[in-house]
N, C-alpha and C. Protein backbone atom coordinates (compact mmCIF):
# COMPACT_ATOMS: atom_id res chain seq x y z
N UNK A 1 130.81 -201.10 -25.02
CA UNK A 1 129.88 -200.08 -25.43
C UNK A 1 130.66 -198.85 -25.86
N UNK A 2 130.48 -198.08 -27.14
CA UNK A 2 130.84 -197.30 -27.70
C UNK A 2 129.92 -196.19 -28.48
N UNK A 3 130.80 -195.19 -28.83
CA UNK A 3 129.89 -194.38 -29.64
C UNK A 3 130.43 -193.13 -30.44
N UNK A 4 130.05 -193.22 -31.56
CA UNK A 4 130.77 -191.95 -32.87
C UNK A 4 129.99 -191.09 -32.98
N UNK A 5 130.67 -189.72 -32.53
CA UNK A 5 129.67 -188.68 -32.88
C UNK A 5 130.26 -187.71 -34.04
N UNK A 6 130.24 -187.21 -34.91
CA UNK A 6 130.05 -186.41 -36.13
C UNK A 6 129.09 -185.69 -36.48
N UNK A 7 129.49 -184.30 -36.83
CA UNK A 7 128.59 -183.48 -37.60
C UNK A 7 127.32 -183.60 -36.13
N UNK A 8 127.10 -183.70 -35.01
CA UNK A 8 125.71 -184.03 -34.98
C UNK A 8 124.70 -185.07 -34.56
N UNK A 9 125.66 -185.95 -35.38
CA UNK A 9 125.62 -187.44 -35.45
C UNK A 9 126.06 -188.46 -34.28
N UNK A 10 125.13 -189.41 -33.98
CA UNK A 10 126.02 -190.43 -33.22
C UNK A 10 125.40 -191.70 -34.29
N UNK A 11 126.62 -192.36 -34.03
CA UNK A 11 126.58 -194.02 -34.33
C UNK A 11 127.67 -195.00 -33.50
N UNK A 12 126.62 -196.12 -33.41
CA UNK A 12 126.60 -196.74 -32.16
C UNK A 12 126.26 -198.31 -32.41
N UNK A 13 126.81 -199.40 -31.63
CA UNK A 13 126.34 -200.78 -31.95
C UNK A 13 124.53 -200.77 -31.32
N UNK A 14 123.84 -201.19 -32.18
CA UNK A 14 122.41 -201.46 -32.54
C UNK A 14 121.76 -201.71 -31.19
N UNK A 15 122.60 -203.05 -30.76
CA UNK A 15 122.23 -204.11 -29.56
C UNK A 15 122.58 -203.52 -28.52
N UNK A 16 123.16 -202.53 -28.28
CA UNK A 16 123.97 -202.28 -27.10
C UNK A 16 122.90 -200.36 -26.47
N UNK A 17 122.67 -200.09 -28.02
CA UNK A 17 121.61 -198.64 -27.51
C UNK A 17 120.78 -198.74 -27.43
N UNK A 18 119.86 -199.48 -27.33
CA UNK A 18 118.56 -200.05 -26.36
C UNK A 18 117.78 -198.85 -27.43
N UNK A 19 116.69 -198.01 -26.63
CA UNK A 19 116.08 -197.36 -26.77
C UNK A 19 116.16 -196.08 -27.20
N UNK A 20 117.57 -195.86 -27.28
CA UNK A 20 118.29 -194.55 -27.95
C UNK A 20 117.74 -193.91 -29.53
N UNK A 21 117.03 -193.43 -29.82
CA UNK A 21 116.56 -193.14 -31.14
C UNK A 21 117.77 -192.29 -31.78
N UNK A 22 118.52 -191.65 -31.23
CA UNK A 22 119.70 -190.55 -31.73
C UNK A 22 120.46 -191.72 -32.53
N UNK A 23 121.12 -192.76 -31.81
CA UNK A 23 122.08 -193.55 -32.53
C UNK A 23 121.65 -194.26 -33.98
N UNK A 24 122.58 -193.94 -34.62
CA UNK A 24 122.56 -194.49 -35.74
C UNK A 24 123.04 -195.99 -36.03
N UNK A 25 123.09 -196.93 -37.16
CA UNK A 25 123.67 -198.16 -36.80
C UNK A 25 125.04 -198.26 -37.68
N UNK A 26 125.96 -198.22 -36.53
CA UNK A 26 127.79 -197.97 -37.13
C UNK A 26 128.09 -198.91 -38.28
N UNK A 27 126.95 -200.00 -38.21
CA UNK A 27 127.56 -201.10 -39.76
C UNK A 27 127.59 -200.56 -40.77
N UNK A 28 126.39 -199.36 -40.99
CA UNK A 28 126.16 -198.57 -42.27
C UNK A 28 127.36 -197.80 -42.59
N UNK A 29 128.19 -197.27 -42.07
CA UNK A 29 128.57 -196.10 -41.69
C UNK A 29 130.40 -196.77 -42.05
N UNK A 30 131.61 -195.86 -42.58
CA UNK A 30 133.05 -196.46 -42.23
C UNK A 30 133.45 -195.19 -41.74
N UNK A 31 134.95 -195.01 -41.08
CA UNK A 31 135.25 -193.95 -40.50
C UNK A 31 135.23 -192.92 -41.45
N UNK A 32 135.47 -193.46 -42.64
CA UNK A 32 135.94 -192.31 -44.07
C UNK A 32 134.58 -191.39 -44.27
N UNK A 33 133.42 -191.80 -43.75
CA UNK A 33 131.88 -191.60 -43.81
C UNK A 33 132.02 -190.65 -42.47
N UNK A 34 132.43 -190.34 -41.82
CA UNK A 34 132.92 -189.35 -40.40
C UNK A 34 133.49 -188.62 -41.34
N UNK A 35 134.34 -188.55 -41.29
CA UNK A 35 135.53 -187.86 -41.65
C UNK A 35 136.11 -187.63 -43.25
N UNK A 36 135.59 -186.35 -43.89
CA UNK A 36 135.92 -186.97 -45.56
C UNK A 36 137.07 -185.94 -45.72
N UNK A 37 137.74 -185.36 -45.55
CA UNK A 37 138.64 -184.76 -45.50
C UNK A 37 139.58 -183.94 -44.46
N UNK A 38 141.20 -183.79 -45.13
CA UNK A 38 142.34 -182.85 -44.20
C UNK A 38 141.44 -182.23 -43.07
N UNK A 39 141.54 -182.27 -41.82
CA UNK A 39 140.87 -181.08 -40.83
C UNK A 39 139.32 -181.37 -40.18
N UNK A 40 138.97 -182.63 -40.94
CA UNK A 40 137.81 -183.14 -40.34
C UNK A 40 138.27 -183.68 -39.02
N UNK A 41 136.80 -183.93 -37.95
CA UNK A 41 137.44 -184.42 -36.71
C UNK A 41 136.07 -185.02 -36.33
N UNK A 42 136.23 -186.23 -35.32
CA UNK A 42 134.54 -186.53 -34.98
C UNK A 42 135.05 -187.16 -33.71
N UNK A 43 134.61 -187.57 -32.57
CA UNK A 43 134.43 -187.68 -31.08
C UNK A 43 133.99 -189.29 -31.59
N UNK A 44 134.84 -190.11 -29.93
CA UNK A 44 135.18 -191.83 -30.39
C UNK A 44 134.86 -191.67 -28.64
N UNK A 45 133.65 -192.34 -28.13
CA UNK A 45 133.60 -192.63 -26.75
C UNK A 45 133.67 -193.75 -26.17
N UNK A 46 134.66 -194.56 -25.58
CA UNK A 46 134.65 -196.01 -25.19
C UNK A 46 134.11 -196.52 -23.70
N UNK A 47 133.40 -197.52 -23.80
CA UNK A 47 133.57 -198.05 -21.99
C UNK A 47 132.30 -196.50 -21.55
N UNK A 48 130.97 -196.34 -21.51
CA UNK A 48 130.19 -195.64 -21.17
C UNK A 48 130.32 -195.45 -19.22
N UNK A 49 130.44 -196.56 -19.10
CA UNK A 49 131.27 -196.52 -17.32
C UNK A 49 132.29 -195.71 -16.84
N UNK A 50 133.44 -196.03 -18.20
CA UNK A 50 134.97 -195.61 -17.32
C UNK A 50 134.94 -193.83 -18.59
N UNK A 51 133.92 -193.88 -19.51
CA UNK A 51 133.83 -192.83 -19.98
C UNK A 51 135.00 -192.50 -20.43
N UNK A 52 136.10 -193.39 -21.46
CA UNK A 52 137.53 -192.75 -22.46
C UNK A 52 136.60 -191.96 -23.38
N UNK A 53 137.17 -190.89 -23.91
CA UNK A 53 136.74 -189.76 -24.77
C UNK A 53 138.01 -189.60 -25.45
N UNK A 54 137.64 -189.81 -26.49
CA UNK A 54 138.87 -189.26 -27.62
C UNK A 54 138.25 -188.54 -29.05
N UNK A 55 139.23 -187.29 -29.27
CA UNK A 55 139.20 -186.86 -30.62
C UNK A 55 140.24 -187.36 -31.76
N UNK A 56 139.48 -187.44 -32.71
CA UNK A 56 139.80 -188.15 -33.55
C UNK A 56 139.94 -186.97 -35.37
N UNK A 57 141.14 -186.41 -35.88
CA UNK A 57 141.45 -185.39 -36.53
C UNK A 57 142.08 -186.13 -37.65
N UNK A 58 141.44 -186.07 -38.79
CA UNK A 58 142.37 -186.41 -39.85
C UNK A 58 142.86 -185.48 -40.48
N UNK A 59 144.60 -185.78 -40.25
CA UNK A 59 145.52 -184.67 -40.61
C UNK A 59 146.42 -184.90 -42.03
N UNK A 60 146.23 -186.16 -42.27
CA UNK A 60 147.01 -186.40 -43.50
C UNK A 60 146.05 -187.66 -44.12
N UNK A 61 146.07 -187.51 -45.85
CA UNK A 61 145.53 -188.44 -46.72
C UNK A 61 146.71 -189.16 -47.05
N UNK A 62 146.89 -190.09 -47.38
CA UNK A 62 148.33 -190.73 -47.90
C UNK A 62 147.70 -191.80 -49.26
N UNK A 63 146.59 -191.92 -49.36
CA UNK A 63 146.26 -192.36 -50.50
C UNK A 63 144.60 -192.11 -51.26
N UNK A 64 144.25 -192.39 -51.85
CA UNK A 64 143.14 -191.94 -52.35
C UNK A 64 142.24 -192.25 -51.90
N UNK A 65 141.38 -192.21 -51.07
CA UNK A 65 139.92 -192.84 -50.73
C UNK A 65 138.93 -193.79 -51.92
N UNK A 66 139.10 -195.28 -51.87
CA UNK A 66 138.51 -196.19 -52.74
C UNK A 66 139.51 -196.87 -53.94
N UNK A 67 140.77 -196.33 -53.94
CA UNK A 67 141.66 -196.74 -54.60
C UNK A 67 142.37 -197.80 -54.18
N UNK A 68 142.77 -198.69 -55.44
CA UNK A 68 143.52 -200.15 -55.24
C UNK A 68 144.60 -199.60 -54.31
N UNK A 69 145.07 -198.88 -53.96
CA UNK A 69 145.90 -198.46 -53.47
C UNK A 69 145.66 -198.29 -51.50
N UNK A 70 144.41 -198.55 -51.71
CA UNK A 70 143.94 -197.97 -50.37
C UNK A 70 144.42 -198.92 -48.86
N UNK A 71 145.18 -198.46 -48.22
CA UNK A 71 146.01 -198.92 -47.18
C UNK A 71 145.06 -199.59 -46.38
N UNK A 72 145.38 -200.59 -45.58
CA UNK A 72 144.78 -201.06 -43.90
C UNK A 72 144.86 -200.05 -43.37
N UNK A 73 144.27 -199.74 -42.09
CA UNK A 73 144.47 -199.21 -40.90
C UNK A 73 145.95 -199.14 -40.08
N UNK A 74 146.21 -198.20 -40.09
CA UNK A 74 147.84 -198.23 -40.11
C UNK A 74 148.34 -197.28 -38.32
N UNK A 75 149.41 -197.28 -37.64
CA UNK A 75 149.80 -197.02 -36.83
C UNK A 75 150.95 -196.24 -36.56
N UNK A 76 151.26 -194.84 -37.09
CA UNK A 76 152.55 -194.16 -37.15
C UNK A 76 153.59 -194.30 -36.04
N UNK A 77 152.87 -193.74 -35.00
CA UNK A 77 153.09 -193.91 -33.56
C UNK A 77 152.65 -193.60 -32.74
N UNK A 78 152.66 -193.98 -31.41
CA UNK A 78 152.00 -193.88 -30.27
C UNK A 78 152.95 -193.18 -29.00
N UNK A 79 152.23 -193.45 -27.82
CA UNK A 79 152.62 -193.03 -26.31
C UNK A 79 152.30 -193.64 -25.62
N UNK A 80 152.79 -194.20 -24.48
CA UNK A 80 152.56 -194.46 -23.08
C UNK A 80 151.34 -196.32 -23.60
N UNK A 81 151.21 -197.32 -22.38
CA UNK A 81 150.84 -198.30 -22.37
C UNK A 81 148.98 -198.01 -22.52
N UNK A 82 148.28 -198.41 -23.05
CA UNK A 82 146.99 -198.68 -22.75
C UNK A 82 146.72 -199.12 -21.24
N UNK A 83 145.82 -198.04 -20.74
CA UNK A 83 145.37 -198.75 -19.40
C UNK A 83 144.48 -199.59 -19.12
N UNK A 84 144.88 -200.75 -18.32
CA UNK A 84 144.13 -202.08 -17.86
C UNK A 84 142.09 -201.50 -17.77
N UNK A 85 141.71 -202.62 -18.93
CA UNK A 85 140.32 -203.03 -18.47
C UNK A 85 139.62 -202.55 -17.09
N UNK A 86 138.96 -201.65 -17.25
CA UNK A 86 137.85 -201.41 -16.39
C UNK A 86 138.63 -200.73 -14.85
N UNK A 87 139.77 -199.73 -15.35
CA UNK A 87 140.35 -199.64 -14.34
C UNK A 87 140.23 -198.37 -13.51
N UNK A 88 138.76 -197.83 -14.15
CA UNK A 88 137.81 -196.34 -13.55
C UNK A 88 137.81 -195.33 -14.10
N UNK A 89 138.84 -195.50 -15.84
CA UNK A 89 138.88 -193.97 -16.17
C UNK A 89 139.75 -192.74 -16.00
N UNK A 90 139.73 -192.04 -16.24
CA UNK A 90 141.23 -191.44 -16.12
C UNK A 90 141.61 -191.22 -14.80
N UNK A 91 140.76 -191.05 -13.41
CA UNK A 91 140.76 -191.03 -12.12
C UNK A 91 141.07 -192.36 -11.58
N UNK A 92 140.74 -193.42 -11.91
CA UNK A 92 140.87 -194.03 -11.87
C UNK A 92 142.13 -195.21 -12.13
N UNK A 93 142.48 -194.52 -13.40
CA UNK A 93 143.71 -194.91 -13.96
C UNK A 93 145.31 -193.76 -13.54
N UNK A 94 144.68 -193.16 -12.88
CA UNK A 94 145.72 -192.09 -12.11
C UNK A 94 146.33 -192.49 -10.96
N UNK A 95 144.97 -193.18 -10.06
CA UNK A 95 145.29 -193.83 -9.03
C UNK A 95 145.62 -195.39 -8.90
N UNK A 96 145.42 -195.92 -10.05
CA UNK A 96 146.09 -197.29 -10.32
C UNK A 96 147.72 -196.89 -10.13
N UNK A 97 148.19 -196.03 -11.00
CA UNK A 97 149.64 -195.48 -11.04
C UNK A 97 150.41 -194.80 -10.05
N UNK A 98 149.65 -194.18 -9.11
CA UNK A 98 150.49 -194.10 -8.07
C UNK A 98 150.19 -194.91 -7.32
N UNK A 99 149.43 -195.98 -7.12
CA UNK A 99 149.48 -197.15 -6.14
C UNK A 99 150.53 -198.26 -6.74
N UNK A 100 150.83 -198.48 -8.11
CA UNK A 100 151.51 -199.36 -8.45
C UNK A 100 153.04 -198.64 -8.62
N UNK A 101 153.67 -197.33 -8.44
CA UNK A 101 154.23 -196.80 -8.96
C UNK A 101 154.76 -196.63 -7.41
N UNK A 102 154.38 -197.13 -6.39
CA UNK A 102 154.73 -196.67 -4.83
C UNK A 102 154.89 -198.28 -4.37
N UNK A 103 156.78 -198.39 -4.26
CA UNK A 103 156.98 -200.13 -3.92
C UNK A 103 156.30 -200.43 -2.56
N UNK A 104 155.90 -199.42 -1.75
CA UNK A 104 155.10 -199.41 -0.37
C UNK A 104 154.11 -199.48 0.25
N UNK A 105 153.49 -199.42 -0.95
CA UNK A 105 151.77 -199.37 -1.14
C UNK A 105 151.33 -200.45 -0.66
N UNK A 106 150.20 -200.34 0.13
CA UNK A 106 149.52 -201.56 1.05
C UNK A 106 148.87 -202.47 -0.44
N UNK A 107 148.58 -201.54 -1.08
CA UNK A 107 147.52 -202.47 -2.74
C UNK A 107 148.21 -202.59 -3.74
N UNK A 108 149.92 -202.15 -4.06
CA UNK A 108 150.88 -202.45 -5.38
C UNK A 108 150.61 -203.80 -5.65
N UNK A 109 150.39 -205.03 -4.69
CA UNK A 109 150.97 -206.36 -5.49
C UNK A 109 149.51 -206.58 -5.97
N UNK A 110 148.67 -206.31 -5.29
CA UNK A 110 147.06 -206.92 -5.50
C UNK A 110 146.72 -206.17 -7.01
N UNK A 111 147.20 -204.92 -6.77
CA UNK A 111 146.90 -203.90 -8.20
C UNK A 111 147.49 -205.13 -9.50
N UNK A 112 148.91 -204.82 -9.58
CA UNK A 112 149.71 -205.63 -10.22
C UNK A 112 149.21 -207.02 -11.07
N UNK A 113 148.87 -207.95 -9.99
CA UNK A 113 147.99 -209.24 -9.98
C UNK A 113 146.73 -208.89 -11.26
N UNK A 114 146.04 -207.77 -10.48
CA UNK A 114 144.70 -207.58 -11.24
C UNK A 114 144.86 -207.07 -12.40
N UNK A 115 146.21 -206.37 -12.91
CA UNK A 115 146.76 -206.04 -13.85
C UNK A 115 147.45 -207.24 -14.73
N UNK A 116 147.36 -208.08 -14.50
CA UNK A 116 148.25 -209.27 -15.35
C UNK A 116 149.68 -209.63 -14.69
N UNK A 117 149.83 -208.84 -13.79
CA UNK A 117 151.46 -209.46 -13.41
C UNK A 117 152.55 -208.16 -13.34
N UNK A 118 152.38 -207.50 -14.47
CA UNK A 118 153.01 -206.44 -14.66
C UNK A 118 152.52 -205.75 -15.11
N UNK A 119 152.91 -204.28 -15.03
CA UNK A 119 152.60 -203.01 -16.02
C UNK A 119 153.54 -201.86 -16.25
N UNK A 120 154.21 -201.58 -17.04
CA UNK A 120 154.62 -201.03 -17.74
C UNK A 120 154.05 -199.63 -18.50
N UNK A 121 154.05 -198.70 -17.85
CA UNK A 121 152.93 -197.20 -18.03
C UNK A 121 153.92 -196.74 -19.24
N UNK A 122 154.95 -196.42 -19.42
CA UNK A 122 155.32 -196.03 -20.36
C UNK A 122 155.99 -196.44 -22.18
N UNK A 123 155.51 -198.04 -21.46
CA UNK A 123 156.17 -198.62 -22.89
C UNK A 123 154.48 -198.71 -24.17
N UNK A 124 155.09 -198.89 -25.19
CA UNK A 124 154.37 -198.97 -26.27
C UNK A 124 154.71 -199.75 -27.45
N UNK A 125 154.01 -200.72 -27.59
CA UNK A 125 153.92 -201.46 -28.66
C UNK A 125 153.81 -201.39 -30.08
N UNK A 126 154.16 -200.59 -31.09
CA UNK A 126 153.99 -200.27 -32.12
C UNK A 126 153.43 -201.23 -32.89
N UNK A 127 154.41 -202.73 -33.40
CA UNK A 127 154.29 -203.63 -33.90
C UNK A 127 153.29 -204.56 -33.18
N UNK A 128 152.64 -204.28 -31.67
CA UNK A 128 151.03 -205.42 -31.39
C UNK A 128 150.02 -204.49 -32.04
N UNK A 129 150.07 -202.73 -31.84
CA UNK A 129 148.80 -202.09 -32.44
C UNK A 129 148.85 -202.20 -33.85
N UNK A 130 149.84 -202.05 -34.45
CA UNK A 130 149.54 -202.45 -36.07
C UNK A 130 149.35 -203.96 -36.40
N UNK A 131 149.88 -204.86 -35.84
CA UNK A 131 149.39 -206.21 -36.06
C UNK A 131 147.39 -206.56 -35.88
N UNK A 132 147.09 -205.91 -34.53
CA UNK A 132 146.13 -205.84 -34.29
C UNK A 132 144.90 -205.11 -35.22
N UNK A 133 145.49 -203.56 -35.79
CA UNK A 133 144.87 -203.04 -36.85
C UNK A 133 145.14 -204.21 -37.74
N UNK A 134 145.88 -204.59 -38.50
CA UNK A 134 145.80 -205.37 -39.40
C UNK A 134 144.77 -206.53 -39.29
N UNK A 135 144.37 -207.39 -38.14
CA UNK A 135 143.38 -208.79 -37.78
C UNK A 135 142.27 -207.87 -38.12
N UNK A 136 141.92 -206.76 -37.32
CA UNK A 136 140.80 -205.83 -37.56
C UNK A 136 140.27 -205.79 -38.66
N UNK A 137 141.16 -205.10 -39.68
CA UNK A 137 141.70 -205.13 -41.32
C UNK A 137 140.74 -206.23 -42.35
N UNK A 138 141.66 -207.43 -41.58
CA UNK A 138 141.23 -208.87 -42.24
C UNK A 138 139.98 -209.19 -42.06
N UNK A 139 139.72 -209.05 -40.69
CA UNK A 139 137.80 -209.73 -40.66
C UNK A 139 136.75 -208.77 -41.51
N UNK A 140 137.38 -207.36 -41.36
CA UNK A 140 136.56 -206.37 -41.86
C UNK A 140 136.52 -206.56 -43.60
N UNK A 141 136.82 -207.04 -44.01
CA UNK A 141 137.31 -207.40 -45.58
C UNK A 141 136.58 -208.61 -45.67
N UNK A 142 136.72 -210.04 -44.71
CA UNK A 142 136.23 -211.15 -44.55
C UNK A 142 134.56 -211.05 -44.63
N UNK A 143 134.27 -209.88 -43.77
CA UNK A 143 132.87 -209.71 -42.91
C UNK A 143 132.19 -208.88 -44.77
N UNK A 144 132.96 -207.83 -45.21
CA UNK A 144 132.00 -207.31 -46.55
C UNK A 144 132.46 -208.22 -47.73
N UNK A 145 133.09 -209.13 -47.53
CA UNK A 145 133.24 -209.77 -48.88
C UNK A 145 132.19 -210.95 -48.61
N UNK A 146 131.39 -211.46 -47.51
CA UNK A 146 130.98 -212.36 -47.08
C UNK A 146 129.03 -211.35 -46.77
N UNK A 147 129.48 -210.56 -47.39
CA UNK A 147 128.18 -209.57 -47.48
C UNK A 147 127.77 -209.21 -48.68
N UNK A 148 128.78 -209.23 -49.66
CA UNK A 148 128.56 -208.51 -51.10
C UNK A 148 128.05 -209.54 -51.88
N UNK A 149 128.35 -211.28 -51.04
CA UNK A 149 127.78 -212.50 -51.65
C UNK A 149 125.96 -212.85 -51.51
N UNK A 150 126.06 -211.69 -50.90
CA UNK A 150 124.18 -212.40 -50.45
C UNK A 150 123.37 -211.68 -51.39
């Protein structure tokens, strides 16, 4: 569960806002439709439970909006690991880290376990988030070229 707010605006998956009349439906909508220029910014809310909040600022154009030229979804660089699924939110994910981050901790191995085995708070993947933008990329191309046919 997610949600884009702009200008005012929220947009939101259809199925998932029940009775919400505010939300709009995000299929209509691309980020470039948020955000049309240098200095624009619009609010990205993930996980309504663990409540991630992020701003979202476009600071640089690098190609033309609608032009053959027009890039995938791309990944300059990042920080620090994505935190594990459903792991409470930034309180939550604070105290994952000093329980896994303390070799003494009565809950490090159980944390760990529930974490996949390992975790790694400060590494970052450059080449899985741009691979990943890129699959994104592909279906999203797959999904309107498989729309523009009907």
């Amino acid at each position: 569960m997610h949600d884009f707010e702009a200008s005012n605006r929220h947009f939101g998956d259809m199925q998932t806002a029940e009775d919400d009349i505010r939300i709009e439906d995000e299929r209509k909508f691309t980020l470039a439709d948020l955000a049309t220029k240098v200095g624009d910014k619009f609010k990205y809310e993930y996980d309504f439970g663990d409540c991630w909040q992020h701003t979202i600022i476009v600071e640089k154009e690098l190609f033309e909006p609608g032009s053959s030229d027009d890039p995938y979804a791309n990944c300059v660089a990042g920080k620090r690991a994505c935190p594990p699924k459903d792991v409470g939110g930034t309180d939550g994910y604070r105290r994952f880290l000093e329980i896994i981050e303390d070799p003494e901790h009565d809950e490090r191995d159980e944390m760990l376990v529930w974490a996949g085995g390992t975790f790694e708070p400060d590494s970052f993947d450059i080449h899985g988030v741009i691979l990943n933008l890129y699959q994104l990329s592909e279906a999203m191309v797959i999904l309107d070229l498989h729309k523009s046919k009907k």
